[in-house]
N, C-alpha and C. Protein backbone atom coordinates (compact mmCIF):
# COMPACT_ATOMS: atom_id res chain seq x y z
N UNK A 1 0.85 -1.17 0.00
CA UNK A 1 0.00 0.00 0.00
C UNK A 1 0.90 1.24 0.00
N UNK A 2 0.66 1.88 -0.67
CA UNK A 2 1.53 3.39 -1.08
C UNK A 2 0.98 4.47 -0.31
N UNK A 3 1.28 5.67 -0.11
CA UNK A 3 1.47 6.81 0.78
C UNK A 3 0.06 7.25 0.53
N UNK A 4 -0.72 7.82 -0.69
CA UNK A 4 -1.36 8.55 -0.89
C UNK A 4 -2.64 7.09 -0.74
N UNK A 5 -2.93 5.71 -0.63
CA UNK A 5 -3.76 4.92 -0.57
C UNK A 5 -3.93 5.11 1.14
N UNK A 6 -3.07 4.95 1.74
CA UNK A 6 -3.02 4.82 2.70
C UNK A 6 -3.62 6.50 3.72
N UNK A 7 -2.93 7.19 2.94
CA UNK A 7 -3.86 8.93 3.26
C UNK A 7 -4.82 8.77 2.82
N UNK A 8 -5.29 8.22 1.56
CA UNK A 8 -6.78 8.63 1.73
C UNK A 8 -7.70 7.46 2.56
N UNK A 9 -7.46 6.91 2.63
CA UNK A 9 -8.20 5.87 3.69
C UNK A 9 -8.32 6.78 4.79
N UNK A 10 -7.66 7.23 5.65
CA UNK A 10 -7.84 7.98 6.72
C UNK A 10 -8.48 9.01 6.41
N UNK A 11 -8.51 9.50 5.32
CA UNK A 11 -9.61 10.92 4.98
C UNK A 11 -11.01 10.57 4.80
N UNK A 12 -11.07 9.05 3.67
CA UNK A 12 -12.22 8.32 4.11
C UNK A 12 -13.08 8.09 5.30
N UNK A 13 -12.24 8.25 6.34
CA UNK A 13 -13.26 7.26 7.60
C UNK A 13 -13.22 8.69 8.50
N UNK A 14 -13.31 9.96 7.99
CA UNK A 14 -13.96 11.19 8.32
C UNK A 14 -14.80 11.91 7.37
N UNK A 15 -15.80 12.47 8.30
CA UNK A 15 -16.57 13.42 7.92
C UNK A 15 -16.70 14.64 8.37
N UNK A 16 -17.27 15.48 7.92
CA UNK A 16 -17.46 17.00 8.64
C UNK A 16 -18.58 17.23 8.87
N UNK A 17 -18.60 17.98 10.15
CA UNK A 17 -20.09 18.15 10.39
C UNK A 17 -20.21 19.76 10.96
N UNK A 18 -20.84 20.34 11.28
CA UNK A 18 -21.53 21.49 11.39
C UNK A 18 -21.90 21.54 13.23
N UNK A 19 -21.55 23.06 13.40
CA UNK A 19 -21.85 22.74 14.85
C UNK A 19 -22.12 24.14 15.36
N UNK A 20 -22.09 24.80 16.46
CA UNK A 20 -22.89 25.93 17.05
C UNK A 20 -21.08 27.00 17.03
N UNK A 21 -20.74 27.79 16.27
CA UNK A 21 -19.60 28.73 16.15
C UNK A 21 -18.91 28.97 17.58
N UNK A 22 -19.56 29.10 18.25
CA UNK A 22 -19.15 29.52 19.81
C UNK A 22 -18.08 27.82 20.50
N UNK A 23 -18.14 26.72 19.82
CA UNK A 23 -17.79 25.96 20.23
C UNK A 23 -16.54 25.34 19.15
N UNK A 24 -16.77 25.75 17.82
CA UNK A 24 -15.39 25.49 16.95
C UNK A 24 -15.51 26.86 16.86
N UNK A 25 -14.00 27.08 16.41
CA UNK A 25 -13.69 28.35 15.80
C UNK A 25 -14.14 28.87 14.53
N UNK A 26 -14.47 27.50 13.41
CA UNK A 26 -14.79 27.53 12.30
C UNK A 26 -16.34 27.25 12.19
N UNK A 27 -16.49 26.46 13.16
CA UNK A 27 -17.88 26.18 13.31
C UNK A 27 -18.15 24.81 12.94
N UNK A 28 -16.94 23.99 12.37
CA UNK A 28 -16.97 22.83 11.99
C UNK A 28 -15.93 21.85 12.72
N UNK A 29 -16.36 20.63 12.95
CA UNK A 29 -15.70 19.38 13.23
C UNK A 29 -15.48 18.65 12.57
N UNK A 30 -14.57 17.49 12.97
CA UNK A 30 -14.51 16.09 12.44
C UNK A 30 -15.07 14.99 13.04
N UNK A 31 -15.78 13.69 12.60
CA UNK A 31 -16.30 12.94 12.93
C UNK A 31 -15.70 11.83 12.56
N UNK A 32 -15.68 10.96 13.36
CA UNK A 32 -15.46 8.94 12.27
C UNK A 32 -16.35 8.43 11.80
N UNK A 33 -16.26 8.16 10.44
CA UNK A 33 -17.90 7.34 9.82
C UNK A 33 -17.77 6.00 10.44
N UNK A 34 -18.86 5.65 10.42
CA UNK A 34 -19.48 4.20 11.29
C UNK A 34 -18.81 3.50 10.09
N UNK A 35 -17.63 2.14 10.72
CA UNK A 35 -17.01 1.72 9.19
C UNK A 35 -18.19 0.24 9.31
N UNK A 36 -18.48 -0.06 10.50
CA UNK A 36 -19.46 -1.69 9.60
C UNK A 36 -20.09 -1.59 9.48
N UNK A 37 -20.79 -0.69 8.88
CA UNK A 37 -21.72 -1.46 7.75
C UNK A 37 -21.11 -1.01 6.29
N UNK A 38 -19.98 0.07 6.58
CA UNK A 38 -18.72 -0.24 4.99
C UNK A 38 -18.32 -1.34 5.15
N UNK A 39 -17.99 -2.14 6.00
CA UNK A 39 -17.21 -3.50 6.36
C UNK A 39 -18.19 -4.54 5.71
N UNK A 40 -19.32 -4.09 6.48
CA UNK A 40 -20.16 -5.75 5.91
C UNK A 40 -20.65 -5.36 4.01
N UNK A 41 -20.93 -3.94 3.75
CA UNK A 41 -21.11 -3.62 2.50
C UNK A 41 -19.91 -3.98 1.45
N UNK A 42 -19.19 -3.87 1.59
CA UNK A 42 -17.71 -4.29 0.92
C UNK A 42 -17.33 -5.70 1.08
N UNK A 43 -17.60 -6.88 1.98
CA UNK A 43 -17.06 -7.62 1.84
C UNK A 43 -18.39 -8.59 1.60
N UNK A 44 -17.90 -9.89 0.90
CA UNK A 44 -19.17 -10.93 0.88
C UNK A 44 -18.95 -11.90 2.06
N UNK A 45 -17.98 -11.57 3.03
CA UNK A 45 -17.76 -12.60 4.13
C UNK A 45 -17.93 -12.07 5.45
N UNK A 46 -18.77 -12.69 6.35
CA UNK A 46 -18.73 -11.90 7.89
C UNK A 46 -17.42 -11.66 8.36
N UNK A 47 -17.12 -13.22 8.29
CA UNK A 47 -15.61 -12.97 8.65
C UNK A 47 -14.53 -11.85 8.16
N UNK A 48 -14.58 -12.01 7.14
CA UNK A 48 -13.50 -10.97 6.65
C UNK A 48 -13.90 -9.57 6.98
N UNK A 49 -15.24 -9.41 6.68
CA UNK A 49 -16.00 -7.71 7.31
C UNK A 49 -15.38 -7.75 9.14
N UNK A 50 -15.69 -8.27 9.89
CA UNK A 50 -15.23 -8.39 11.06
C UNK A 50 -13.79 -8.43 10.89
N UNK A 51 -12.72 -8.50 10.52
CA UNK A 51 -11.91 -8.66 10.47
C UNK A 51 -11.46 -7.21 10.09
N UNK A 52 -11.93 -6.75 8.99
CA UNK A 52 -11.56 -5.16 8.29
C UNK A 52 -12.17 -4.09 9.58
N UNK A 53 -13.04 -4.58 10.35
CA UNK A 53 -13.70 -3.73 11.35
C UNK A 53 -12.55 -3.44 12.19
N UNK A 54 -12.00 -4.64 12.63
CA UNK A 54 -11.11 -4.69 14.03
C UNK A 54 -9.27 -4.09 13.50
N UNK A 55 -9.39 -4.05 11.67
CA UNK A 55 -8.40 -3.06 11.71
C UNK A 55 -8.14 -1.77 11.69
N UNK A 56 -9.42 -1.31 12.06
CA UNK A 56 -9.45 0.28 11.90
C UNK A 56 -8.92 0.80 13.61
N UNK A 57 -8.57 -0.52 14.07
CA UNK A 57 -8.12 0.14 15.71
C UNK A 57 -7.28 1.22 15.50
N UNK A 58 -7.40 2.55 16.41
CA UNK A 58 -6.45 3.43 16.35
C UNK A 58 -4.86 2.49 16.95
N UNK A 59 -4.02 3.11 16.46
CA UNK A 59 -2.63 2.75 16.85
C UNK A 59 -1.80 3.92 17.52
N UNK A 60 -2.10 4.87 17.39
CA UNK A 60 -1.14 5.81 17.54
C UNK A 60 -2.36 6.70 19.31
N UNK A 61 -1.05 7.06 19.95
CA UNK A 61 -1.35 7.24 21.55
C UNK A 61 -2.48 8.44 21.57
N UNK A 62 -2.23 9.42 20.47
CA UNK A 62 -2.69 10.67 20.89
C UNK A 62 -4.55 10.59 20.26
N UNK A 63 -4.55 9.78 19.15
CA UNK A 63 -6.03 9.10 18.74
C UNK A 63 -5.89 8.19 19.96
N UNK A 64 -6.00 7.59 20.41
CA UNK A 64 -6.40 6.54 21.80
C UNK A 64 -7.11 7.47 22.63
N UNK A 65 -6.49 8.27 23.20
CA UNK A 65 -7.01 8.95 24.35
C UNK A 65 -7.78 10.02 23.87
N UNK A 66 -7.77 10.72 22.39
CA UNK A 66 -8.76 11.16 22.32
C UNK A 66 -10.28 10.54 22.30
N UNK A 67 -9.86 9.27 21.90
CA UNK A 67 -11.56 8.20 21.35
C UNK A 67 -11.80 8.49 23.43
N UNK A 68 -10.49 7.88 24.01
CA UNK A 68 -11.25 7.17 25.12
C UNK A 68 -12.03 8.71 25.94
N UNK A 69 -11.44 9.49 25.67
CA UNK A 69 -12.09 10.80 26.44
C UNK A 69 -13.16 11.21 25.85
N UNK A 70 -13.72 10.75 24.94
CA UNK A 70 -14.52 11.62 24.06
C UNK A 70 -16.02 10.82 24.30
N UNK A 71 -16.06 9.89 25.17
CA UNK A 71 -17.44 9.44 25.99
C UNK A 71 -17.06 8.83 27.21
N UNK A 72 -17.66 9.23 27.70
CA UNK A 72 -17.58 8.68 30.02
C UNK A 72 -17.44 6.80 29.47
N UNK A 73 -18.02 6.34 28.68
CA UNK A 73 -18.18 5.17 28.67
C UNK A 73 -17.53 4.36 28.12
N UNK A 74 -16.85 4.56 27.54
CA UNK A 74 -15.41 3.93 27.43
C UNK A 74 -13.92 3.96 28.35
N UNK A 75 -14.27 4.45 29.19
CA UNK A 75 -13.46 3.96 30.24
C UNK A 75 -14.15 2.40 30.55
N UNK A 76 -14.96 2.06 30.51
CA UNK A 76 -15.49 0.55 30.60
C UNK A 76 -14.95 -0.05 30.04
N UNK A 77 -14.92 -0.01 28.62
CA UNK A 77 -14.52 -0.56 27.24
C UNK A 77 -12.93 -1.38 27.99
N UNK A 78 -12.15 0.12 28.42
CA UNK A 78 -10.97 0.00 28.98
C UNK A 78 -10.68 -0.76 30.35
N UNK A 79 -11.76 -0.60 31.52
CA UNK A 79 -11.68 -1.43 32.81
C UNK A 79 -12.07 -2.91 32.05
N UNK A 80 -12.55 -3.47 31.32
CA UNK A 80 -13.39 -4.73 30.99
C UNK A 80 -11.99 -4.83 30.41
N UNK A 81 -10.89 -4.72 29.69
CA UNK A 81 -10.35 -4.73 28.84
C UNK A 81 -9.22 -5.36 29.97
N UNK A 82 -8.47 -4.57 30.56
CA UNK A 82 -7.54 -4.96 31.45
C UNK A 82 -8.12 -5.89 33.00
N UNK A 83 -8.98 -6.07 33.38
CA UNK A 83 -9.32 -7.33 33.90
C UNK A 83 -9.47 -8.67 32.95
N UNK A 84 -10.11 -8.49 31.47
CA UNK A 84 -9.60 -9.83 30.81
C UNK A 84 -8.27 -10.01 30.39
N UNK A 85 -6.93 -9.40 29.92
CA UNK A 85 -5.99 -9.68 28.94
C UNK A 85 -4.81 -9.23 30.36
N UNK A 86 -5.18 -8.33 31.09
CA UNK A 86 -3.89 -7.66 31.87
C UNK A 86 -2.67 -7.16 31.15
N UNK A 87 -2.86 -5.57 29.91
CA UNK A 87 -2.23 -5.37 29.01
C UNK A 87 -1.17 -5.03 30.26
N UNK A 88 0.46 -4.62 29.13
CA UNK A 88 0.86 -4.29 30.13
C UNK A 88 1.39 -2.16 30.07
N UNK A 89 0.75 -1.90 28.89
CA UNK A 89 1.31 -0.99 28.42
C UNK A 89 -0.17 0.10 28.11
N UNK A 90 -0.40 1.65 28.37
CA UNK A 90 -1.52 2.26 28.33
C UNK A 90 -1.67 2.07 26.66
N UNK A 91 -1.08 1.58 25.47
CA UNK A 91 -1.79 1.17 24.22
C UNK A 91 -2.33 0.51 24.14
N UNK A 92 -1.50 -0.35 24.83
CA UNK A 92 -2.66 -1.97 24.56
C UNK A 92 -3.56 -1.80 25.55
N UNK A 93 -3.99 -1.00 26.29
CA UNK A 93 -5.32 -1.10 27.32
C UNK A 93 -6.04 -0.16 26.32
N UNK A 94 -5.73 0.66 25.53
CA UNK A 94 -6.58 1.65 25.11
C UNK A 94 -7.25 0.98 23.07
N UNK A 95 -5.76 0.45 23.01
CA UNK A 95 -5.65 -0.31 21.72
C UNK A 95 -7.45 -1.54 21.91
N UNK A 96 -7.12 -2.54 23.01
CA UNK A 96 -7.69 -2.99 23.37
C UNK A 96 -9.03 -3.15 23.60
N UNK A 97 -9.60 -1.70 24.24
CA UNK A 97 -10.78 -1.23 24.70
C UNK A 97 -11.43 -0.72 23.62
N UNK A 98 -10.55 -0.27 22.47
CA UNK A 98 -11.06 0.12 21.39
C UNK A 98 -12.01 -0.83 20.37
N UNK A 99 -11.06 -1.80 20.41
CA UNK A 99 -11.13 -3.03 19.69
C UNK A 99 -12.55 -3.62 20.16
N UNK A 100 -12.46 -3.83 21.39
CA UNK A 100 -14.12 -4.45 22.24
C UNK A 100 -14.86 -3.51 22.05
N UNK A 101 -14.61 -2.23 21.78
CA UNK A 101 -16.16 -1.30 21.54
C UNK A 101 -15.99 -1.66 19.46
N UNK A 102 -15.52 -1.58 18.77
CA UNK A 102 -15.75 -1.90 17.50
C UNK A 102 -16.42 -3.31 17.13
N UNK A 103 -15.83 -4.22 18.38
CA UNK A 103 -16.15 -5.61 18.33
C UNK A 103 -17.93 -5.60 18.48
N UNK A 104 -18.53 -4.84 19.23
CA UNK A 104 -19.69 -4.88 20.22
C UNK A 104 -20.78 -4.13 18.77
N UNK A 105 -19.67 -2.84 18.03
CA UNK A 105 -20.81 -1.68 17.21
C UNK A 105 -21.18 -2.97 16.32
N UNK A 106 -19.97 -3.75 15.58
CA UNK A 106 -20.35 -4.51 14.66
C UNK A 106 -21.26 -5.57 14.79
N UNK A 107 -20.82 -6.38 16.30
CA UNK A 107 -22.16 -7.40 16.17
C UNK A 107 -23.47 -6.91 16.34
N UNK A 108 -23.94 -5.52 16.52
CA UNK A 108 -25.09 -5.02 16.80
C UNK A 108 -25.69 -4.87 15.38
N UNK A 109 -24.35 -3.63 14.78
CA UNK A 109 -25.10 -4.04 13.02
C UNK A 109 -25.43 -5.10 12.19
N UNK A 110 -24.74 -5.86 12.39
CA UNK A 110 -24.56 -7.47 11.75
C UNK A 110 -26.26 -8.02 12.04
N UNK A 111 -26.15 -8.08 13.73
CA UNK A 111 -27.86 -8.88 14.50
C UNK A 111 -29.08 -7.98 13.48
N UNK A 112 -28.49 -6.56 13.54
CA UNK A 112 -30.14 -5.96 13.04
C UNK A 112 -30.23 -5.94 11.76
N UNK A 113 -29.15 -6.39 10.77
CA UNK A 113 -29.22 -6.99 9.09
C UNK A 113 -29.83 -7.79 8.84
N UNK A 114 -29.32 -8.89 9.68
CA UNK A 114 -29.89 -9.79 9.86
C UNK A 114 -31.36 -10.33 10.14
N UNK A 115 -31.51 -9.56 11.10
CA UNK A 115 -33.23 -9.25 11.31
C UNK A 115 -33.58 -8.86 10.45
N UNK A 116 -33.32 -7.85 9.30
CA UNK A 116 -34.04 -7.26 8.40
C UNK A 116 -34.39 -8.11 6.99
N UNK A 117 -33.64 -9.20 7.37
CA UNK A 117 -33.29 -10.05 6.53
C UNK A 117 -34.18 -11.06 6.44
């Protein structure tokens, strides 16, 4: 994978959204698009869609702690995380916690396809 495949993938899995001026400077944010149901839309295999889900884990420290601060409720993600595996390092607890909340969005989309199905 080459430089500019690999940049735009990350430009991919944002969006912009619109918000009250007093709170951005510009008035605009960034968001992460929901990737499974791109995951299950793109692939013909659960497996492999689950699989493309769980690689969008952030890797890098300063995305970690922004995801984990950016809802009260993922500090769970993160306590559930280090009572099962006992990481030993704040990535892999955050790497981790990430992973079980992507793990959890996807089987929810997957169950209600399915239902629709």
């Amino acid at each position: 994978m080459n430089i500019q495949t690999i940049a735009q993938t990350g430009v991919n899995s944002f969006s912009i959204k619109k918000c009250d001026a007093s709170r951005m400077p510009d008035g605009y944010f960034y968001i992460r698009k929901d990737d499974a149901l791109e995951a299950l839309a793109d692939s013909d295999d659960v497996d492999n869609a689950r699989s493309i889900m769980h690689d969008g884990v952030d890797i890098t420290t300063s995305r970690l702690l922004h995801w984990v601060q950016s809802h009260g409720y993922r500090k769970v993600y993160a306590d559930d995380h280090i009572q099962e595996f006992n990481p030993e390092t704040l990535d892999a607890i955050l790497m981790g916690a990430q992973y079980m909340e992507r793990d959890e969005v996807f089987q929810i989309v997957l169950s209600a396809i399915e239902n629709l199905s």
